[in-house]
PDB file of N, CA and C in Angstrom:
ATOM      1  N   UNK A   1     -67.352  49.920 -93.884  1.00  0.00           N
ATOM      2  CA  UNK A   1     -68.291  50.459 -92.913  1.00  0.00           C
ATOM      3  C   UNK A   1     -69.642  50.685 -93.595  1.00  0.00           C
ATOM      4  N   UNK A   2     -70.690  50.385 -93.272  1.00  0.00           N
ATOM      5  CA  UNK A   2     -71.789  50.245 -93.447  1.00  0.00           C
ATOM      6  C   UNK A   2     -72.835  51.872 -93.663  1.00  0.00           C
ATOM      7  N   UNK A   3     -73.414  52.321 -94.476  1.00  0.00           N
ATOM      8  CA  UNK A   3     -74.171  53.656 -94.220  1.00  0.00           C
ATOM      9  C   UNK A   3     -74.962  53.346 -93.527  1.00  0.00           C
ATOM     10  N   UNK A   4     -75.509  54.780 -92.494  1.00  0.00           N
ATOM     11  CA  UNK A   4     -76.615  54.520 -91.658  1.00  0.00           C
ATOM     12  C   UNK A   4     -76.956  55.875 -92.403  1.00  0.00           C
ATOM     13  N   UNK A   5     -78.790  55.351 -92.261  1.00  0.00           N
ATOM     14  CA  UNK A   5     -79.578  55.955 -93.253  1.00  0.00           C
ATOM     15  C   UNK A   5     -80.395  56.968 -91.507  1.00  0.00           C
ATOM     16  N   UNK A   6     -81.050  58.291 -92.112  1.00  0.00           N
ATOM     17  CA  UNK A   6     -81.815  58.858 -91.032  1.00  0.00           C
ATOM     18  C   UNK A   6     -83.615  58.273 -91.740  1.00  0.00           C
ATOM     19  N   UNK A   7     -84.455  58.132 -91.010  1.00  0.00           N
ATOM     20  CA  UNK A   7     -85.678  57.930 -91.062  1.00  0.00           C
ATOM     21  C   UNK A   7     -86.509  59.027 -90.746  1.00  0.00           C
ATOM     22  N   UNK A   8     -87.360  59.764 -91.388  1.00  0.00           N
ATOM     23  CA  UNK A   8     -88.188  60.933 -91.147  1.00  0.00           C
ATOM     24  C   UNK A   8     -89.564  60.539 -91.967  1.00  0.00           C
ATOM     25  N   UNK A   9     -90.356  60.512 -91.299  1.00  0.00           N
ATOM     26  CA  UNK A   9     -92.038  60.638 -91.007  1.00  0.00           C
ATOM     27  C   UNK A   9     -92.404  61.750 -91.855  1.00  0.00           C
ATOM     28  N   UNK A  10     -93.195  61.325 -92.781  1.00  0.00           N
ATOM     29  CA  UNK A  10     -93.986  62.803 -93.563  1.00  0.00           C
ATOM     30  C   UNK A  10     -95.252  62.752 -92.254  1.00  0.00           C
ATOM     31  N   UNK A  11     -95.569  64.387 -92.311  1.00  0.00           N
ATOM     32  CA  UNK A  11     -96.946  64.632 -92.106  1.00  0.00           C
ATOM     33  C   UNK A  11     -98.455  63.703 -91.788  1.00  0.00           C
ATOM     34  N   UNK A  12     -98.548  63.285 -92.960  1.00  0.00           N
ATOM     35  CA  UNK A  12     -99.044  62.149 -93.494  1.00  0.00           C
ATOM     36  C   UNK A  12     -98.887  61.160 -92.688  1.00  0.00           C
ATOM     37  N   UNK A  13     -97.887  60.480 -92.123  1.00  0.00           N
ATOM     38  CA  UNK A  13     -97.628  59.258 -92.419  1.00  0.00           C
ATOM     39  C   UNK A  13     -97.963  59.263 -90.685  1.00  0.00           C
ATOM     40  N   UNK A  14     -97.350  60.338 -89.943  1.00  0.00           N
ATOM     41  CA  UNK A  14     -97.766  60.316 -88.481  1.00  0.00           C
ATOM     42  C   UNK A  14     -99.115  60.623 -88.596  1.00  0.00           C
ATOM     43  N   UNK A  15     -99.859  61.552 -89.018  1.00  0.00           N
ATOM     44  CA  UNK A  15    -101.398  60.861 -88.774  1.00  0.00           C
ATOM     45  C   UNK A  15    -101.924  59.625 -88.741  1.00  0.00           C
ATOM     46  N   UNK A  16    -101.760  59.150 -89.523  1.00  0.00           N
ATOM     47  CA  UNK A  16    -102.112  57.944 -90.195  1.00  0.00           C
ATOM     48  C   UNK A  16    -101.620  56.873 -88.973  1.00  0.00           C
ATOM     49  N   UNK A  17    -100.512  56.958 -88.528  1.00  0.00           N
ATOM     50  CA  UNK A  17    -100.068  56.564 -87.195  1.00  0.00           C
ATOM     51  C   UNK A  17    -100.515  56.975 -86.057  1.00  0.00           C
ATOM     52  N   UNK A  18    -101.015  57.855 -85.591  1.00  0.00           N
ATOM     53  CA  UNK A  18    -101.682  58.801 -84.723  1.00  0.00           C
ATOM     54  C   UNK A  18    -103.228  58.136 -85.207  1.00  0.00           C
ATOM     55  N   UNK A  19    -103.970  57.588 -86.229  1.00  0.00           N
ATOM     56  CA  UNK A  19    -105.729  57.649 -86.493  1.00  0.00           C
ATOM     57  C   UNK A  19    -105.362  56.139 -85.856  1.00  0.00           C
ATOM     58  N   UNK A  20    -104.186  55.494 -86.411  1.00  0.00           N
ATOM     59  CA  UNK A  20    -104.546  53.892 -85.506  1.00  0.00           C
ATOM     60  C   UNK A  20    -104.017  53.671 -84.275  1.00  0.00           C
ATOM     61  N   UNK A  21    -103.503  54.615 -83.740  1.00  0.00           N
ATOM     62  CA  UNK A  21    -103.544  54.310 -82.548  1.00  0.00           C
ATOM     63  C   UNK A  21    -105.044  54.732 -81.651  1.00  0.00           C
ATOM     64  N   UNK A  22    -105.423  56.150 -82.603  1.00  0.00           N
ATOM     65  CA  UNK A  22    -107.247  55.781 -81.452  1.00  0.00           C
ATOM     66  C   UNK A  22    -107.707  55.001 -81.893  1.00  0.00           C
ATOM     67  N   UNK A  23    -107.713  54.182 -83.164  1.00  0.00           N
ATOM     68  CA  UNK A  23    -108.718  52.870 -83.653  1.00  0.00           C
ATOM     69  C   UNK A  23    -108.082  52.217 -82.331  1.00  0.00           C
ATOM     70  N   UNK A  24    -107.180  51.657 -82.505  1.00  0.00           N
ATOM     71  CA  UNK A  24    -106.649  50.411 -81.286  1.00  0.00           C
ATOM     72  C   UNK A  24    -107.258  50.588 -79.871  1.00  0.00           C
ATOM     73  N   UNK A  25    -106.664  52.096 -79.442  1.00  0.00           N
ATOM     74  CA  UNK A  25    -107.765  52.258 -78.122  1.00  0.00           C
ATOM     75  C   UNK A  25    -108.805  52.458 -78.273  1.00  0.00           C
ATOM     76  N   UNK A  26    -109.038  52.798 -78.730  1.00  0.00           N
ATOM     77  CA  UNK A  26    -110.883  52.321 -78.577  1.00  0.00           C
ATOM     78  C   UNK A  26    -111.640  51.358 -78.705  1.00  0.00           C
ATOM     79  N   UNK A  27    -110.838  50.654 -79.304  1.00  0.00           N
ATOM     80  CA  UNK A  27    -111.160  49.040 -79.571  1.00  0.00           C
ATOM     81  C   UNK A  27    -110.777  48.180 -78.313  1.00  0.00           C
ATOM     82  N   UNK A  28    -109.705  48.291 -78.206  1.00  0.00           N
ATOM     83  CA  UNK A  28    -108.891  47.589 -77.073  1.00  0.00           C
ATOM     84  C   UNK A  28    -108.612  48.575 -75.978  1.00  0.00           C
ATOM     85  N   UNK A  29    -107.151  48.756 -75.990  1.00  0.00           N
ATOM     86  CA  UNK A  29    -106.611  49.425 -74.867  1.00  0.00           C
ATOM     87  C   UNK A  29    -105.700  50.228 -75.408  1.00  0.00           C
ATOM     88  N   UNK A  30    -105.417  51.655 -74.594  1.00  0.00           N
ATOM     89  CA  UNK A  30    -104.649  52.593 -74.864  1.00  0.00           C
ATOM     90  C   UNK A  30    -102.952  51.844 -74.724  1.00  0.00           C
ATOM     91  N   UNK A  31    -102.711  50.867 -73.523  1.00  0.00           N
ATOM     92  CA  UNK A  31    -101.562  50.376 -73.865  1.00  0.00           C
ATOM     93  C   UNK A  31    -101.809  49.418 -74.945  1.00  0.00           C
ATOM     94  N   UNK A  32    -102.164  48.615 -75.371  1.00  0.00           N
ATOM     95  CA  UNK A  32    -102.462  47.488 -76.551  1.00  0.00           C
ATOM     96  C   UNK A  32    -101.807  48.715 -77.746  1.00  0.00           C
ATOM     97  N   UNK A  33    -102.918  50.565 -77.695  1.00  0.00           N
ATOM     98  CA  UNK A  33    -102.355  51.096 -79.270  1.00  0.00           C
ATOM     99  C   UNK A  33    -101.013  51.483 -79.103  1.00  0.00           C
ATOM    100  N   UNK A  34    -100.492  51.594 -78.244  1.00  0.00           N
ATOM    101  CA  UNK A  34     -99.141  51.943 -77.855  1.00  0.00           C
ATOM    102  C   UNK A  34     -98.063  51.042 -78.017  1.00  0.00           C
ATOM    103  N   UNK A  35     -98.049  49.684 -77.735  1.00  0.00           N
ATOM    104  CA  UNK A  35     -97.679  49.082 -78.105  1.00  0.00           C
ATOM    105  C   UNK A  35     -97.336  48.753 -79.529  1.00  0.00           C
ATOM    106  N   UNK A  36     -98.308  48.470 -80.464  1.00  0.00           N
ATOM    107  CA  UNK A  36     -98.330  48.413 -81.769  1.00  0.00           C
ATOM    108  C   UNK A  36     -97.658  49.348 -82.367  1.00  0.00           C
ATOM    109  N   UNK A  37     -98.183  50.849 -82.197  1.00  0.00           N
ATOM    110  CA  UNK A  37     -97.810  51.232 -82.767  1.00  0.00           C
ATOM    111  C   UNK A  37     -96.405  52.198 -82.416  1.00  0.00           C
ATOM    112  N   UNK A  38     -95.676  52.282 -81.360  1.00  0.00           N
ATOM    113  CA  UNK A  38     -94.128  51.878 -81.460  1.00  0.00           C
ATOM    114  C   UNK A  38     -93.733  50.647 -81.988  1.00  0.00           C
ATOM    115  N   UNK A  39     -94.096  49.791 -82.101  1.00  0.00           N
ATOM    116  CA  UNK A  39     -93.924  48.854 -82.539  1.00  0.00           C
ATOM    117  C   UNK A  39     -93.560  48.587 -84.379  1.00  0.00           C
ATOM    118  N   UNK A  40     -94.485  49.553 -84.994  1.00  0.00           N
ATOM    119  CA  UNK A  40     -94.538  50.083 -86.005  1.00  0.00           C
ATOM    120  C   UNK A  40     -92.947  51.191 -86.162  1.00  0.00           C
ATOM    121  N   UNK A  41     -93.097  51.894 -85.085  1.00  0.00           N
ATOM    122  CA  UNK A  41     -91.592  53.153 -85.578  1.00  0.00           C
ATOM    123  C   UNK A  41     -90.661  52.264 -84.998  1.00  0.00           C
ATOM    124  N   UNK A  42     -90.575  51.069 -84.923  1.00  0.00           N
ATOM    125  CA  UNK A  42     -88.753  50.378 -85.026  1.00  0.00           C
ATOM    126  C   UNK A  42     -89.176  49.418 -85.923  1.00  0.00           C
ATOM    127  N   UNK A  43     -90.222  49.218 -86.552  1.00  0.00           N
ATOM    128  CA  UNK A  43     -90.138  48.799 -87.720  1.00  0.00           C
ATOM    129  C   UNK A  43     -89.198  49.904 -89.075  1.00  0.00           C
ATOM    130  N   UNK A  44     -89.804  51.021 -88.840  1.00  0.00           N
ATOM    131  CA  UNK A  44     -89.482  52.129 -89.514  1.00  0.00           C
ATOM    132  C   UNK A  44     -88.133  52.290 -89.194  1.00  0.00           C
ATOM    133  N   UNK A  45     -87.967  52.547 -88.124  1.00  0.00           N
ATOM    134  CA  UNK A  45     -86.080  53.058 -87.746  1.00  0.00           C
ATOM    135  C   UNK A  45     -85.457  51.852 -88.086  1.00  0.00           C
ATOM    136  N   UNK A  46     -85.666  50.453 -88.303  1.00  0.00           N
ATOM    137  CA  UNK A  46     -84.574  49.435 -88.900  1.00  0.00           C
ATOM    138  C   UNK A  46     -84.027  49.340 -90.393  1.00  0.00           C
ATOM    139  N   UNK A  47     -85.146  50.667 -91.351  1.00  0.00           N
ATOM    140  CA  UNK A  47     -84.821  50.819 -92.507  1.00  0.00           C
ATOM    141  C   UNK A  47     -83.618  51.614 -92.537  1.00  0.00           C
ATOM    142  N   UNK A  48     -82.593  52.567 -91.124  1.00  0.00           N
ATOM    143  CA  UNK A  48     -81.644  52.903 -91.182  1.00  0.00           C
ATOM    144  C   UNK A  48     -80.345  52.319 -91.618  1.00  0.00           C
ATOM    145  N   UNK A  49     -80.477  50.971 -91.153  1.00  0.00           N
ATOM    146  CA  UNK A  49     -79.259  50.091 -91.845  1.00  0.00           C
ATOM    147  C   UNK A  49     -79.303  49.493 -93.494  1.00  0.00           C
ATOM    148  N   UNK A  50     -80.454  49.697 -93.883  1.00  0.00           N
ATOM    149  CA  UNK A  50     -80.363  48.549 -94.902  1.00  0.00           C
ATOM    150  C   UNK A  50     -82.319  49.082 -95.702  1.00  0.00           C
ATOM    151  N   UNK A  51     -82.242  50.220 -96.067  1.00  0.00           N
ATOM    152  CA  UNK A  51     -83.850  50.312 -96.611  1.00  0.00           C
ATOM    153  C   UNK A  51     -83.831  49.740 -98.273  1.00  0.00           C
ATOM    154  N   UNK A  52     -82.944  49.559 -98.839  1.00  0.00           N
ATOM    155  CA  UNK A  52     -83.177  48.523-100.063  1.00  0.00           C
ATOM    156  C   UNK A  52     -83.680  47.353-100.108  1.00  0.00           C
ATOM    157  N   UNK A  53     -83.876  46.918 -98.613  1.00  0.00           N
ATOM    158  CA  UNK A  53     -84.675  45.737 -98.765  1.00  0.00           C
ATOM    159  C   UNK A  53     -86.502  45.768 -98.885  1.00  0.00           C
ATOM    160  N   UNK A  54     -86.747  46.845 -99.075  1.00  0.00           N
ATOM    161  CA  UNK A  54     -88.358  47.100 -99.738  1.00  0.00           C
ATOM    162  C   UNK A  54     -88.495  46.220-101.047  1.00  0.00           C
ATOM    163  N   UNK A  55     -89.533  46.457-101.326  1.00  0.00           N
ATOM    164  CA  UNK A  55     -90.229  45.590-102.883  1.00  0.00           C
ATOM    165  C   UNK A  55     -90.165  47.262-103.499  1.00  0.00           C
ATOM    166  N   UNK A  56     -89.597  47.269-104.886  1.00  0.00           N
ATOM    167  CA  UNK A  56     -89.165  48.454-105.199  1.00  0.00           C
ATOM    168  C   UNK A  56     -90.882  48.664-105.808  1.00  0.00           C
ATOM    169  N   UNK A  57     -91.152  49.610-105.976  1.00  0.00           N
ATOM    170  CA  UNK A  57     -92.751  50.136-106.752  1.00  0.00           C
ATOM    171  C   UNK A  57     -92.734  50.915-107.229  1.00  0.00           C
ATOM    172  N   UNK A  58     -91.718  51.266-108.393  1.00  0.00           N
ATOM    173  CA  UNK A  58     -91.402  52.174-109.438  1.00  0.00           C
ATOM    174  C   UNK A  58     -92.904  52.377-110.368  1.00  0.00           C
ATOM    175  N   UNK A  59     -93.734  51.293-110.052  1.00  0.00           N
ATOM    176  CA  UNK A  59     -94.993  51.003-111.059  1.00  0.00           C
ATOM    177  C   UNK A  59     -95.912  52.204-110.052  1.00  0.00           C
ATOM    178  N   UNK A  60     -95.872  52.496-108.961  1.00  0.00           N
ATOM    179  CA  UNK A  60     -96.752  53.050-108.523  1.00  0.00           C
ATOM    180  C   UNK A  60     -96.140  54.899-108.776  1.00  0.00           C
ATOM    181  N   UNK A  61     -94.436  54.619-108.426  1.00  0.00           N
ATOM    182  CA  UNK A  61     -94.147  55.917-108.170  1.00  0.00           C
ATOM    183  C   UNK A  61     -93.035  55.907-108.114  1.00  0.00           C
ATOM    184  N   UNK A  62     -92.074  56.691-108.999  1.00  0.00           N
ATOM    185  CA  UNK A  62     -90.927  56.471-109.132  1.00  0.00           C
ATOM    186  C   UNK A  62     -89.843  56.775-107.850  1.00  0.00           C
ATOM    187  N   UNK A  63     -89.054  55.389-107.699  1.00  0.00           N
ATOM    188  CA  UNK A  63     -88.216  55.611-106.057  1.00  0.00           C
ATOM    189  C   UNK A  63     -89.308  54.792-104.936  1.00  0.00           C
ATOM    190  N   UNK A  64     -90.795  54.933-105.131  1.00  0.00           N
ATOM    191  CA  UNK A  64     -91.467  54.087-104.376  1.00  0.00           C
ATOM    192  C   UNK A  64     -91.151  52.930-103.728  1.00  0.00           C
ATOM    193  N   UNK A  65     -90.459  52.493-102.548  1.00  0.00           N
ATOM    194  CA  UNK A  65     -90.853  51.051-102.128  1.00  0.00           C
ATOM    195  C   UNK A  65     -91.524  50.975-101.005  1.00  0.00           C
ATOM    196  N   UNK A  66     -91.662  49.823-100.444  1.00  0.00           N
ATOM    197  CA  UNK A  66     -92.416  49.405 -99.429  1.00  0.00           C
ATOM    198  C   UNK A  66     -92.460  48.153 -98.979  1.00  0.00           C
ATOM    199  N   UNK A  67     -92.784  48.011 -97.562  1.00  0.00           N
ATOM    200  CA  UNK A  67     -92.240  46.573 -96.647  1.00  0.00           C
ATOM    201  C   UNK A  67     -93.143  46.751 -95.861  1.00  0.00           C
ATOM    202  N   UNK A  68     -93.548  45.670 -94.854  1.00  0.00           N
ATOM    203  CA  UNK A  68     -94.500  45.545 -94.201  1.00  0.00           C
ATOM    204  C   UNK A  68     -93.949  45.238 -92.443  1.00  0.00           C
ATOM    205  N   UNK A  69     -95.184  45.790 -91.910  1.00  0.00           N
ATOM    206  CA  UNK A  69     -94.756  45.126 -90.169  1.00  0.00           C
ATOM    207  C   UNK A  69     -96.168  44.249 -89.942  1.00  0.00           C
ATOM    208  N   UNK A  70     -95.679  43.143 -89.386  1.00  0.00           N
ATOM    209  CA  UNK A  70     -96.228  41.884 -89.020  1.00  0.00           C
ATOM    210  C   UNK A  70     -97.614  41.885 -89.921  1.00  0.00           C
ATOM    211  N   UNK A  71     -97.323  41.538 -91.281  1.00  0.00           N
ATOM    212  CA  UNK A  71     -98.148  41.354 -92.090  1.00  0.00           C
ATOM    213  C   UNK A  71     -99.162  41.996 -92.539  1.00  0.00           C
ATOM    214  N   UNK A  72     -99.897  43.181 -91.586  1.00  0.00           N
ATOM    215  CA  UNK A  72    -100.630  43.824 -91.526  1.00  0.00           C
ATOM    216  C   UNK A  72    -100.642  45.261 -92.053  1.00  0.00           C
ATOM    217  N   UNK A  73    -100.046  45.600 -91.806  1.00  0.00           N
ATOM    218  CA  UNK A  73     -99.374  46.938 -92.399  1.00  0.00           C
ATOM    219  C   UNK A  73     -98.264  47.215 -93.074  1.00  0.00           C
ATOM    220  N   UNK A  74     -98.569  48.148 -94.258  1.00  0.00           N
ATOM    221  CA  UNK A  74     -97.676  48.597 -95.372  1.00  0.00           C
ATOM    222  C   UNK A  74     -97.220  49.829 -94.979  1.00  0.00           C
ATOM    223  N   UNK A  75     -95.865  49.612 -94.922  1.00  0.00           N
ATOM    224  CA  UNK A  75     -94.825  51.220 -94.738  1.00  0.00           C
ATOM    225  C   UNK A  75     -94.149  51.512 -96.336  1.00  0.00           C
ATOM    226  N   UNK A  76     -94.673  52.671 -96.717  1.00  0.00           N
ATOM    227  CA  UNK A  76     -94.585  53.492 -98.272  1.00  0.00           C
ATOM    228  C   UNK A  76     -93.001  54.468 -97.681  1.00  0.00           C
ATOM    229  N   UNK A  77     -92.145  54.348 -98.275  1.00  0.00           N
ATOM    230  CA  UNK A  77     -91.095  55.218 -98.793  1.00  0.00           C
ATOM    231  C   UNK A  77     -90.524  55.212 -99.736  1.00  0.00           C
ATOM    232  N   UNK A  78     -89.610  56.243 -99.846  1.00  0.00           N
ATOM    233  CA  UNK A  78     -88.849  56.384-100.641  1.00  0.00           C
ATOM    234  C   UNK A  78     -87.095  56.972 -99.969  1.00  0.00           C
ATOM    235  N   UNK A  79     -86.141  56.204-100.364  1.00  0.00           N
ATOM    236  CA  UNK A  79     -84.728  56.762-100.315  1.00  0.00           C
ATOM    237  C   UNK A  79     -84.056  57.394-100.755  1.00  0.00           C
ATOM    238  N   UNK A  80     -83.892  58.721-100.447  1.00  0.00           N
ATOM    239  CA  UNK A  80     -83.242  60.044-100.936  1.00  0.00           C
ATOM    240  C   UNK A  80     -81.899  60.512-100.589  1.00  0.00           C
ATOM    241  N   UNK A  81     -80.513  59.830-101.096  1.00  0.00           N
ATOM    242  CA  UNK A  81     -79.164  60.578-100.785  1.00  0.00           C
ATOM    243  C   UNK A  81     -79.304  59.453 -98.967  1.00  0.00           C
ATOM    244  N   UNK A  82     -79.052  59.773 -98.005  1.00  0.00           N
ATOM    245  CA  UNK A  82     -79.225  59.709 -96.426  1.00  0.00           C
ATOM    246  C   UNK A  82     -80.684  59.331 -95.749  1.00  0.00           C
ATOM    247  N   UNK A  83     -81.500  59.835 -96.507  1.00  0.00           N
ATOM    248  CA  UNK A  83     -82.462  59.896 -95.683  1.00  0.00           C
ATOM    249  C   UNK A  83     -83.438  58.913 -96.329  1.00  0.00           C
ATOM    250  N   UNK A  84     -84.176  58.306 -95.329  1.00  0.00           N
ATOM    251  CA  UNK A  84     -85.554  57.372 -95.766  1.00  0.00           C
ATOM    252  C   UNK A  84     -86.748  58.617 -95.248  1.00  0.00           C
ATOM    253  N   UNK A  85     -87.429  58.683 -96.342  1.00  0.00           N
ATOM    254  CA  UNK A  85     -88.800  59.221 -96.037  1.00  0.00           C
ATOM    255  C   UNK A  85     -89.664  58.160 -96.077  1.00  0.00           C
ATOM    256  N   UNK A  86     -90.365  58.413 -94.986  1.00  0.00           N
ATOM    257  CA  UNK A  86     -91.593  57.647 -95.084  1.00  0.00           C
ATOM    258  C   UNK A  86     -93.116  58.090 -95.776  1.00  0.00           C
ATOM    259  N   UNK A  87     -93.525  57.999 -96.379  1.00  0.00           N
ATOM    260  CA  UNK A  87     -94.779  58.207 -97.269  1.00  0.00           C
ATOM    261  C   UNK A  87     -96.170  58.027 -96.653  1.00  0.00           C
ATOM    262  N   UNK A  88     -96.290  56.730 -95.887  1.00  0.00           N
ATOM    263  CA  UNK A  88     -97.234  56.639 -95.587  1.00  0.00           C
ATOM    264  C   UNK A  88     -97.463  55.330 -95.007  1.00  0.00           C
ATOM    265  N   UNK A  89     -98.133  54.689 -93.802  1.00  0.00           N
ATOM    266  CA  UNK A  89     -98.308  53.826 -93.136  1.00  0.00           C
ATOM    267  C   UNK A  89     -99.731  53.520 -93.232  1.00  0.00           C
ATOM    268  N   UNK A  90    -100.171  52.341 -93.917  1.00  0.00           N
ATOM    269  CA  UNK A  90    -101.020  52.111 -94.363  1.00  0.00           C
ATOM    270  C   UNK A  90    -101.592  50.255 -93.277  1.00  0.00           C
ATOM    271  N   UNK A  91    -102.711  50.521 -92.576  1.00  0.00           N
ATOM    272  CA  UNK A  91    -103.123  49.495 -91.951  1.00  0.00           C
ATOM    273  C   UNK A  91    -104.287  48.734 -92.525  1.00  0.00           C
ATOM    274  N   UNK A  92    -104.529  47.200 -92.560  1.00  0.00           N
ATOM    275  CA  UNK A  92    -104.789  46.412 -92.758  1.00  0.00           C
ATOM    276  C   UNK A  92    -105.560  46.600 -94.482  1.00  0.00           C
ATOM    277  N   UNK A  93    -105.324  46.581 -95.562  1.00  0.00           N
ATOM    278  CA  UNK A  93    -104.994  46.349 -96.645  1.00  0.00           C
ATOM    279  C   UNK A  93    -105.831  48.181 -97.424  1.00  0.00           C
ATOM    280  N   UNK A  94    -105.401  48.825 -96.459  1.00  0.00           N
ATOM    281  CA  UNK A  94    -105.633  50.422 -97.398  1.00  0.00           C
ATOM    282  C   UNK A  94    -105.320  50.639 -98.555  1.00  0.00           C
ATOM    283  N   UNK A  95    -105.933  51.232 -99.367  1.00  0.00           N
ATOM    284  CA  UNK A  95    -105.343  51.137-100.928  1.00  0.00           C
ATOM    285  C   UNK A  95    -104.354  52.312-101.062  1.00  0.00           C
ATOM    286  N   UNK A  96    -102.966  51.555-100.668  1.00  0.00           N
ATOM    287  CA  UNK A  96    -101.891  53.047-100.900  1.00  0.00           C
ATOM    288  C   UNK A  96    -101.388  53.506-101.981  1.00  0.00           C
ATOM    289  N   UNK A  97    -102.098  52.678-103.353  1.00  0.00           N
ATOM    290  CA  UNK A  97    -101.142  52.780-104.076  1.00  0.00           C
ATOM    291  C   UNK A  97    -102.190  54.410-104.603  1.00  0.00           C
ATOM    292  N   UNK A  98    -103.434  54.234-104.456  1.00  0.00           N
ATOM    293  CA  UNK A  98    -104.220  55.901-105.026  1.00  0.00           C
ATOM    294  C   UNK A  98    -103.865  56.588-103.824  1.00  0.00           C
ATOM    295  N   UNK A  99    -103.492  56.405-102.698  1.00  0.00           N
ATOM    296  CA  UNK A  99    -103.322  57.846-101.525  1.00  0.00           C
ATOM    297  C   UNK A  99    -101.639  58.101-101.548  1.00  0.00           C
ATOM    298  N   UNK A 100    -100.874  57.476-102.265  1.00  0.00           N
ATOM    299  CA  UNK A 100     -99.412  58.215-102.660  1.00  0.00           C
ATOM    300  C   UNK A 100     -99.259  59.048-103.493  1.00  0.00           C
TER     301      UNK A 100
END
């Protein structure tokens, strides 16, 4: 039987999710940021089955990895016992490795 992992959002990481969704609407459309960015948290909730598949980044921070949704954005965690924390959601090439 397979572990299922829980996924929890730092602080951080929902702002950061919350600042691009008003970039998007305001740019576009309030459904367009809505879209995306749920789009973004089942990116995040699919790290429940299987979050070892990140690029590990022990170089940035020990336990650090990170994976991307549709090329554009970098999702920062780390896996603790059950739980995936998320670190930080970083859109179109933010430098996450100084804001971790």
């Amino acid at each position: 039987m397979n572990k299922t992992y829980r996924v929890l959002l730092s602080p951080e990481s929902e702002e950061q999710l919350a600042s691009l969704y008003r970039y998007i609407a305001d740019a576009g459309s309030p459904q367009t940021a809505l879209d995306y960015t749920e789009a973004i948290l089942v990116t995040c909730e699919s790290l429940t089955t299987f979050p070892e598949r990140g690029v590990a980044r022990d170089d940035v921070r020990p336990g650090l990895r990170t994976t991307h949704h549709r090329g554009r954005v970098m999702i920062a965690y780390t896996v603790i016992d059950a739980d995936v924390h998320i670190l930080g959601i970083f859109y179109g090439g933010q430098d996450y490795e100084s804001l971790i």
